[in-house]
Protein backbone atom coordinates (compact mmCIF):
# COMPACT_ATOMS: atom_id res chain seq x y z
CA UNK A 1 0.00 0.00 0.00
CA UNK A 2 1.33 3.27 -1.16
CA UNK A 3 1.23 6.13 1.38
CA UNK A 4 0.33 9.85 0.25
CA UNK A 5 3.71 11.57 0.63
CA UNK A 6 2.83 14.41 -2.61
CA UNK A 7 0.74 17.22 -2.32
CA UNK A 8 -0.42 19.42 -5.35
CA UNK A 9 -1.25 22.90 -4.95
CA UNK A 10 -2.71 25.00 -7.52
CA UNK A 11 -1.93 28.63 -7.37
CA UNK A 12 -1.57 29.80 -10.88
CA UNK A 13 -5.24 31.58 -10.86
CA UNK A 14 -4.80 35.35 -11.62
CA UNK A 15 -6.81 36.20 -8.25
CA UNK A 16 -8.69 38.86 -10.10
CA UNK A 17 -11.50 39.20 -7.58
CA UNK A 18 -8.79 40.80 -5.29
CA UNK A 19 -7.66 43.13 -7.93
CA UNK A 20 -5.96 46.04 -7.14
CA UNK A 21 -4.40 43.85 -4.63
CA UNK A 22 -3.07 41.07 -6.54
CA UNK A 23 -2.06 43.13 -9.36
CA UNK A 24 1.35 42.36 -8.54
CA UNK A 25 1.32 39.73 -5.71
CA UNK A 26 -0.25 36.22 -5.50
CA UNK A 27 -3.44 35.72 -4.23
CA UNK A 28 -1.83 33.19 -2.20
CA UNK A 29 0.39 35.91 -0.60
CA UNK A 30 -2.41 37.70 1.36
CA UNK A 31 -1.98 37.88 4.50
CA UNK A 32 -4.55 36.32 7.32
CA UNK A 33 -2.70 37.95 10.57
CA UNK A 34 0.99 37.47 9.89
CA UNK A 35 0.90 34.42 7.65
CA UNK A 36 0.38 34.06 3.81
CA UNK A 37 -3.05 31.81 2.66
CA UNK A 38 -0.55 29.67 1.06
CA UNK A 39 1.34 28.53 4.08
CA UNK A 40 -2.25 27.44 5.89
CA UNK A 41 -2.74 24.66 3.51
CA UNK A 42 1.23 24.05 3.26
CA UNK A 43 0.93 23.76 7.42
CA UNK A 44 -1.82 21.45 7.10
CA UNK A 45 -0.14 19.27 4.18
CA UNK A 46 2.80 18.44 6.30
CA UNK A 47 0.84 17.80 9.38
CA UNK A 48 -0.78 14.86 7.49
CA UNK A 49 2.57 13.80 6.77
CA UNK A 50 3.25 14.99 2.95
CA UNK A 51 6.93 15.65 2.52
CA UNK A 52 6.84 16.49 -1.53
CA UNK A 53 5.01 19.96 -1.75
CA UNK A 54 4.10 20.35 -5.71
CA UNK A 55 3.17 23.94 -6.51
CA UNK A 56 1.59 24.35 -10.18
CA UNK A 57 2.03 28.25 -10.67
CA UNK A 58 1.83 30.92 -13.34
CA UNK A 59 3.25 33.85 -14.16
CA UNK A 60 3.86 36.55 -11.05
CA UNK A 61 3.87 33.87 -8.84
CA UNK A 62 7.75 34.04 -8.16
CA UNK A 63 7.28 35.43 -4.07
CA UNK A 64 5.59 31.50 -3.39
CA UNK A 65 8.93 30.42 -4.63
CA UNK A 66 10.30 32.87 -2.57
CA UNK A 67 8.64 32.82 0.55
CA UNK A 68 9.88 28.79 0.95
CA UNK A 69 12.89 29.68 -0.03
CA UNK A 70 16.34 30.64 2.15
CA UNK A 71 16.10 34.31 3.05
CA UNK A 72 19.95 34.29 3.63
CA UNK A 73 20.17 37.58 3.97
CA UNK A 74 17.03 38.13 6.09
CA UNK A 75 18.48 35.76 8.27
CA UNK A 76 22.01 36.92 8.60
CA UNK A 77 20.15 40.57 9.22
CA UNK A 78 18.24 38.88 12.57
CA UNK A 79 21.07 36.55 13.28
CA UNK A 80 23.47 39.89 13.80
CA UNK A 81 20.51 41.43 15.62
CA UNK A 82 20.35 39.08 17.71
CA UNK A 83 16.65 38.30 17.17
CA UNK A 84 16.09 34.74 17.88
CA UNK A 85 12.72 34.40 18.09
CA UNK A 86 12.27 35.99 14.75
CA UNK A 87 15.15 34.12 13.11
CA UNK A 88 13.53 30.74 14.72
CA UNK A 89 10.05 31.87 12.32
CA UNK A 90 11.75 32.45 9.04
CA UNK A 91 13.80 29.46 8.98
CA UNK A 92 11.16 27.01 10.15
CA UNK A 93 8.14 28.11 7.68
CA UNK A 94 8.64 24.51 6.53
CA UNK A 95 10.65 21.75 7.71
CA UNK A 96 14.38 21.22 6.27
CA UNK A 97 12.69 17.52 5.25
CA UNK A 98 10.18 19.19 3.11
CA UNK A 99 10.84 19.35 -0.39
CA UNK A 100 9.18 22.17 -2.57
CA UNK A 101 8.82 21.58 -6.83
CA UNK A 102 7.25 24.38 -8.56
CA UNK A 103 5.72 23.29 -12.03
CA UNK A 104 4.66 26.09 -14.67
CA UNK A 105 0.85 26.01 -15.66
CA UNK A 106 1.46 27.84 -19.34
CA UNK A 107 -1.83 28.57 -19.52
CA UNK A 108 -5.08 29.54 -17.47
CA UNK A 109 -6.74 26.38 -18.98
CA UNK A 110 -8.87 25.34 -14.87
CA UNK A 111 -8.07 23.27 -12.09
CA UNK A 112 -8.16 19.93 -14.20
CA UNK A 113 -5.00 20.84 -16.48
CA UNK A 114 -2.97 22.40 -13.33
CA UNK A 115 -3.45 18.95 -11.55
CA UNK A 116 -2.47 17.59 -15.25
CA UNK A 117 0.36 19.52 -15.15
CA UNK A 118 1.79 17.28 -11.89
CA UNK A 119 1.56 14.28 -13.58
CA UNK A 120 5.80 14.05 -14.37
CA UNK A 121 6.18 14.76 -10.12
CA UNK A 122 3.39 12.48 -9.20
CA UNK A 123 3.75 9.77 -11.34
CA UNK A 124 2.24 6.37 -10.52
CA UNK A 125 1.59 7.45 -6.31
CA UNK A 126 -1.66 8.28 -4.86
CA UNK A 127 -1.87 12.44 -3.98
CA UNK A 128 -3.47 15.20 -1.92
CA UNK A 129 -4.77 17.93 -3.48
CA UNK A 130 -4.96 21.42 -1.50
CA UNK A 131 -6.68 24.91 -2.65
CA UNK A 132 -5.56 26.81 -0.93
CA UNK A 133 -8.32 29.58 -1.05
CA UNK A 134 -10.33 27.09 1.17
CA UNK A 135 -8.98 27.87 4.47
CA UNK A 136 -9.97 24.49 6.79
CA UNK A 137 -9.29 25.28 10.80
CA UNK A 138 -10.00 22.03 12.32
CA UNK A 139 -10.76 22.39 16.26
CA UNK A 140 -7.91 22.69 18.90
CA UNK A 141 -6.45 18.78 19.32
CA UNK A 142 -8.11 17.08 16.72
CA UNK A 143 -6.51 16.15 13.02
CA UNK A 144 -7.00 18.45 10.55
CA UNK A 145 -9.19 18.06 7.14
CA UNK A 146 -6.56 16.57 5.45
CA UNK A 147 -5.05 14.46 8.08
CA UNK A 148 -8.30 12.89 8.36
CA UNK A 149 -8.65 12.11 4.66
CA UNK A 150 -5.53 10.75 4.16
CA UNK A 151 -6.31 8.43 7.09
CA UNK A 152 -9.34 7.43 5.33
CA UNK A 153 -7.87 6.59 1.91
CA UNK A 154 -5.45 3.95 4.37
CA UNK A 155 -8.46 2.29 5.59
CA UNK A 156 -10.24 2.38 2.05
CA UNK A 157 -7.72 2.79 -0.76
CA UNK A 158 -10.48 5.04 -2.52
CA UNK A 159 -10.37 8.37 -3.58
CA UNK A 160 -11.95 11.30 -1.80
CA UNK A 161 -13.18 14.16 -2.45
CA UNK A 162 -13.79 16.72 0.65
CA UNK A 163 -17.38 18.14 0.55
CA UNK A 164 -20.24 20.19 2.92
CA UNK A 165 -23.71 21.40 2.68
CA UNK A 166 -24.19 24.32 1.10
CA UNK A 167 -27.80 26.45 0.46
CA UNK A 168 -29.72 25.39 -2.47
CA UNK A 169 -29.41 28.71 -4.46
CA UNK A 170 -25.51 28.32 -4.26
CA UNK A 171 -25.12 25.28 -6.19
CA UNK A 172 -24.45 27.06 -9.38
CA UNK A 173 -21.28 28.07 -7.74
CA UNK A 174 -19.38 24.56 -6.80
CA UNK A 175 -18.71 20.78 -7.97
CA UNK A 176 -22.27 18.93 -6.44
CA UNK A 177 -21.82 15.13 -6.05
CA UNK A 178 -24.56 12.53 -5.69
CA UNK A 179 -24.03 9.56 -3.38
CA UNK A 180 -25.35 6.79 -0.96
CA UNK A 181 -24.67 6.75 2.28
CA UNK A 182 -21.59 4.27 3.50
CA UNK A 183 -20.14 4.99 6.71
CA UNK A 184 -20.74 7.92 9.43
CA UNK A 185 -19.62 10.94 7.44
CA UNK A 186 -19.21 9.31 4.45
CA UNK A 187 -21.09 8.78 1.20
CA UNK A 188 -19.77 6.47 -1.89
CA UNK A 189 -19.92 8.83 -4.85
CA UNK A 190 -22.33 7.64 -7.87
CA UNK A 191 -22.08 11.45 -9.71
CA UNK A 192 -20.68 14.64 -9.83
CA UNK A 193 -21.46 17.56 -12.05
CA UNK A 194 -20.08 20.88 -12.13
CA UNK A 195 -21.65 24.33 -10.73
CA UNK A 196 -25.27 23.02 -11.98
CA UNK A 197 -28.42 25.37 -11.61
CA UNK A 198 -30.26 24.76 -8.72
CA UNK A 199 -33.12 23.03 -10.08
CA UNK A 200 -30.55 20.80 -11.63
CA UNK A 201 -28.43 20.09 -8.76
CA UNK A 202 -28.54 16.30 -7.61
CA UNK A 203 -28.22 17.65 -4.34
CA UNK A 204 -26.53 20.58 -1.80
CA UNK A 205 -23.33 18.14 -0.91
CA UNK A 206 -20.46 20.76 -2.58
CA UNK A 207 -16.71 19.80 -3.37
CA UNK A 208 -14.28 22.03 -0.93
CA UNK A 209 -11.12 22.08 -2.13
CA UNK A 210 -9.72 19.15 -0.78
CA UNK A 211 -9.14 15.93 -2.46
CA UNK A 212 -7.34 12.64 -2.50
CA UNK A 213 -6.76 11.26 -5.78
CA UNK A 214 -5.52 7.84 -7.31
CA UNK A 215 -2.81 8.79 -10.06
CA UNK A 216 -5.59 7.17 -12.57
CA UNK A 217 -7.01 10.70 -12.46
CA UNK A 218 -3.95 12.02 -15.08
CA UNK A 219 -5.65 9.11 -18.01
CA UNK A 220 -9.17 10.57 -17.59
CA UNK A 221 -7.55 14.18 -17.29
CA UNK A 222 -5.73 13.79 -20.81
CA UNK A 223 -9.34 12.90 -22.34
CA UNK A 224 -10.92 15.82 -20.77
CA UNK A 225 -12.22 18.32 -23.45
CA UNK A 226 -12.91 21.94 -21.88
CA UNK A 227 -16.25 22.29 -20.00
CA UNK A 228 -17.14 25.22 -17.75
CA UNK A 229 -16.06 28.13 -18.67
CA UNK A 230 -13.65 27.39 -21.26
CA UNK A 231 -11.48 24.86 -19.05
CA UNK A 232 -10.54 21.47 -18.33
CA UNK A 233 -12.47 20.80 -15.48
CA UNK A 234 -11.43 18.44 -12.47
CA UNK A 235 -15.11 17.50 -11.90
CA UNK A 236 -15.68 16.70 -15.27
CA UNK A 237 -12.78 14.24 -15.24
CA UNK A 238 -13.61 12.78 -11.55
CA UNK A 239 -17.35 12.08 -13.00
CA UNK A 240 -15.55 9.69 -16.43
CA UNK A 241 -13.45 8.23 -13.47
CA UNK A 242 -16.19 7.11 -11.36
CA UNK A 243 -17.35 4.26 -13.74
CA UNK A 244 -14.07 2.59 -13.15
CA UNK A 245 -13.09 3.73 -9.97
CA UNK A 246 -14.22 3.99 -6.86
CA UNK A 247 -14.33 7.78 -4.90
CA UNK A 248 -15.81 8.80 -1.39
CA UNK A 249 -17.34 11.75 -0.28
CA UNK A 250 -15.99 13.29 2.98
CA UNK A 251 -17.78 15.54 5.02
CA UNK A 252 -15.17 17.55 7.45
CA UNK A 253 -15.74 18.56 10.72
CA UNK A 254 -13.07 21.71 10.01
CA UNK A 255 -14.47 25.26 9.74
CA UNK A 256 -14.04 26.06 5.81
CA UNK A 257 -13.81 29.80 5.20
CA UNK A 258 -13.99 30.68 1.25
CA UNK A 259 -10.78 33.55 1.21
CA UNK A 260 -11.51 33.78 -2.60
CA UNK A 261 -14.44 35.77 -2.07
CA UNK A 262 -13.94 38.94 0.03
CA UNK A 263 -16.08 38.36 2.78
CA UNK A 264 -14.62 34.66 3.44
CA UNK A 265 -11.06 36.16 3.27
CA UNK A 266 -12.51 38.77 6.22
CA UNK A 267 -14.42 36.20 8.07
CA UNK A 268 -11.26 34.42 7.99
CA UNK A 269 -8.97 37.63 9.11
CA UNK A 270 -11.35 37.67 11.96
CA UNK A 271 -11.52 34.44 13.73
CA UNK A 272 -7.70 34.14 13.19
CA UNK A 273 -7.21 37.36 14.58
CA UNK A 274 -8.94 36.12 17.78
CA UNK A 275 -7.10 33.13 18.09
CA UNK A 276 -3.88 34.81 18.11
CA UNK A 277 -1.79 34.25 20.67
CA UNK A 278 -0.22 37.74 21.00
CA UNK A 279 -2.81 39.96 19.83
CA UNK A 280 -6.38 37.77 20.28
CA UNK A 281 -7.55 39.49 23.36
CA UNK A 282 -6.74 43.21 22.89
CA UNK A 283 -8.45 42.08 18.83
CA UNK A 284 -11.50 40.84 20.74
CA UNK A 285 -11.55 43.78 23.38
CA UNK A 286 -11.22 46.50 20.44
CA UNK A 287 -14.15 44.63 18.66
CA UNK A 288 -16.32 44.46 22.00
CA UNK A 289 -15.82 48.01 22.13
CA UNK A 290 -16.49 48.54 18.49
CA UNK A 291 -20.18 46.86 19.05
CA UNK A 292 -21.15 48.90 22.33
């Protein structure tokens, strides 16, 4: 049995609903608090015990590369300064047995080609896939989303794909499965069909950027002709898969906060900024005294 070591992470999208900000940053780059979106779902990867971090990027994404990246002389600046505790956060943002790749994505073609576009780093193993624009924060002690998915694919050697209830009027924005109900939590997929109208949607369960996926995915990827919106869509290839393979739906227990839209991103901003250790209180006093 082949454990999940790789992780893919999209980031080559253009960000444009965050325009003028990400004019000349990454989306990923924003900041919630004092970390970058990006290094949430890297933080969460590596908990669940990935050690190959694959990022598929575009152009004006070089300050990912960057940011995982040696600051050498960053460091030597802190080190002189005697800043420890500072020095201690730049060179730990991942560990040293962490390997980064960074694959091109030469053109803005969806999620399905930039998963595609792994396929020479993957190869023939099983793999995680993270967006990172779904921030998951999985309660104090327990596993995150991740974590618990990549347990599940051990017991079940299945793919998953991570998914939550969402109002009726909002299918048209998300991947909507269809399934029967196999274990607590858990639902073997028998569709999937991408951001259908409501009164077409075979039912509220939407796909939240998380997946687990067996490297058969690439085959049905190559076959994939564009769908929504102009691009090669990952449901559309996960919904050829299922008549050969098997998938599960997970539903998390993690709080998912949408930070491509500008209220998620906020909503996220928020609760993070109240579970800071160094500035949470004097965050939740300034907002008491906001409300009164």
């Amino acid at each position: 049995m082949k454990k999940i070591t790789k992780a893919v992470f999209p980031v080559a999208g253009l960000g444009s609903r965050f325009l003028p900000a990400t004019k000349a940053q990454p989306k990923e780059m924003l900041t919630l608090v004092d970390k970058p979106l990006i290094q949430y779902a890297v933080e969460e990867a590596i908990a669940a015990g990935i050690t190959e971090l694959i990022f598929v990027t575009g152009r004006n994404k070089r300050a990912i590369e960057d940011h995982f990246d040696t600051a050498y002389e960053l460091e030597s600046e802190l080190e002189a300064a005697n800043k420890t505790a500072l020095l201690d956060i730049v060179q730990n943002v991942i560990p040293k047995s962490v390997t980064c790749i960074y694959i091109r994505q030469p053109a803005a073609l969806g999620l399905g080609h930039a998963v595609l576009c792994a396929k020479p780093v993957v190869g023939d193993n099983p793999f995680a896939v993270l967006l990172a624009d779904d921030l998951m924060l999985a309660e104090l002690g327990h596993p995150n989303t991740t974590e618990q998915m990549v347990a599940l694919y051990a017991q079940e050697q299945a793919s998953i794909v991570a998914v939550q209830n969402v109002p009726l009027v909002q299918t048209n924005q998300y991947g909507i499965v269809r399934g029967v109900s196999y274990k607590d939590h858990i639902e073997r997929m028998t569709g999937i069909v991408e951001k259908p109208a409501s009164n077409a949607a075979p039912s509220t369960l939407a796909v939240a950027g998380r997946y687990i996926l067996n490297s058969a995915i690439f085959s049905y990827l190559e076959r994939t002709e564009k769908g929504s919106g102009g691009e090669i869509q990952l449901t559309d290839a996960i919904a050829a898969m299922l008549k050969d393979h098997p998938y599960l739906t997970y539903r998390f227990s993690a709080m998912r906060y949408d930070c491509g839209s500008k209220l998620g991103y906020l909503k996220a901003s928020v609760t993070l900024g109240l579970l800071h250790r160094e500035v949470g209180e004097e965050f939740k006093a300034f907002l008491h005294n906001m409300q009164s």
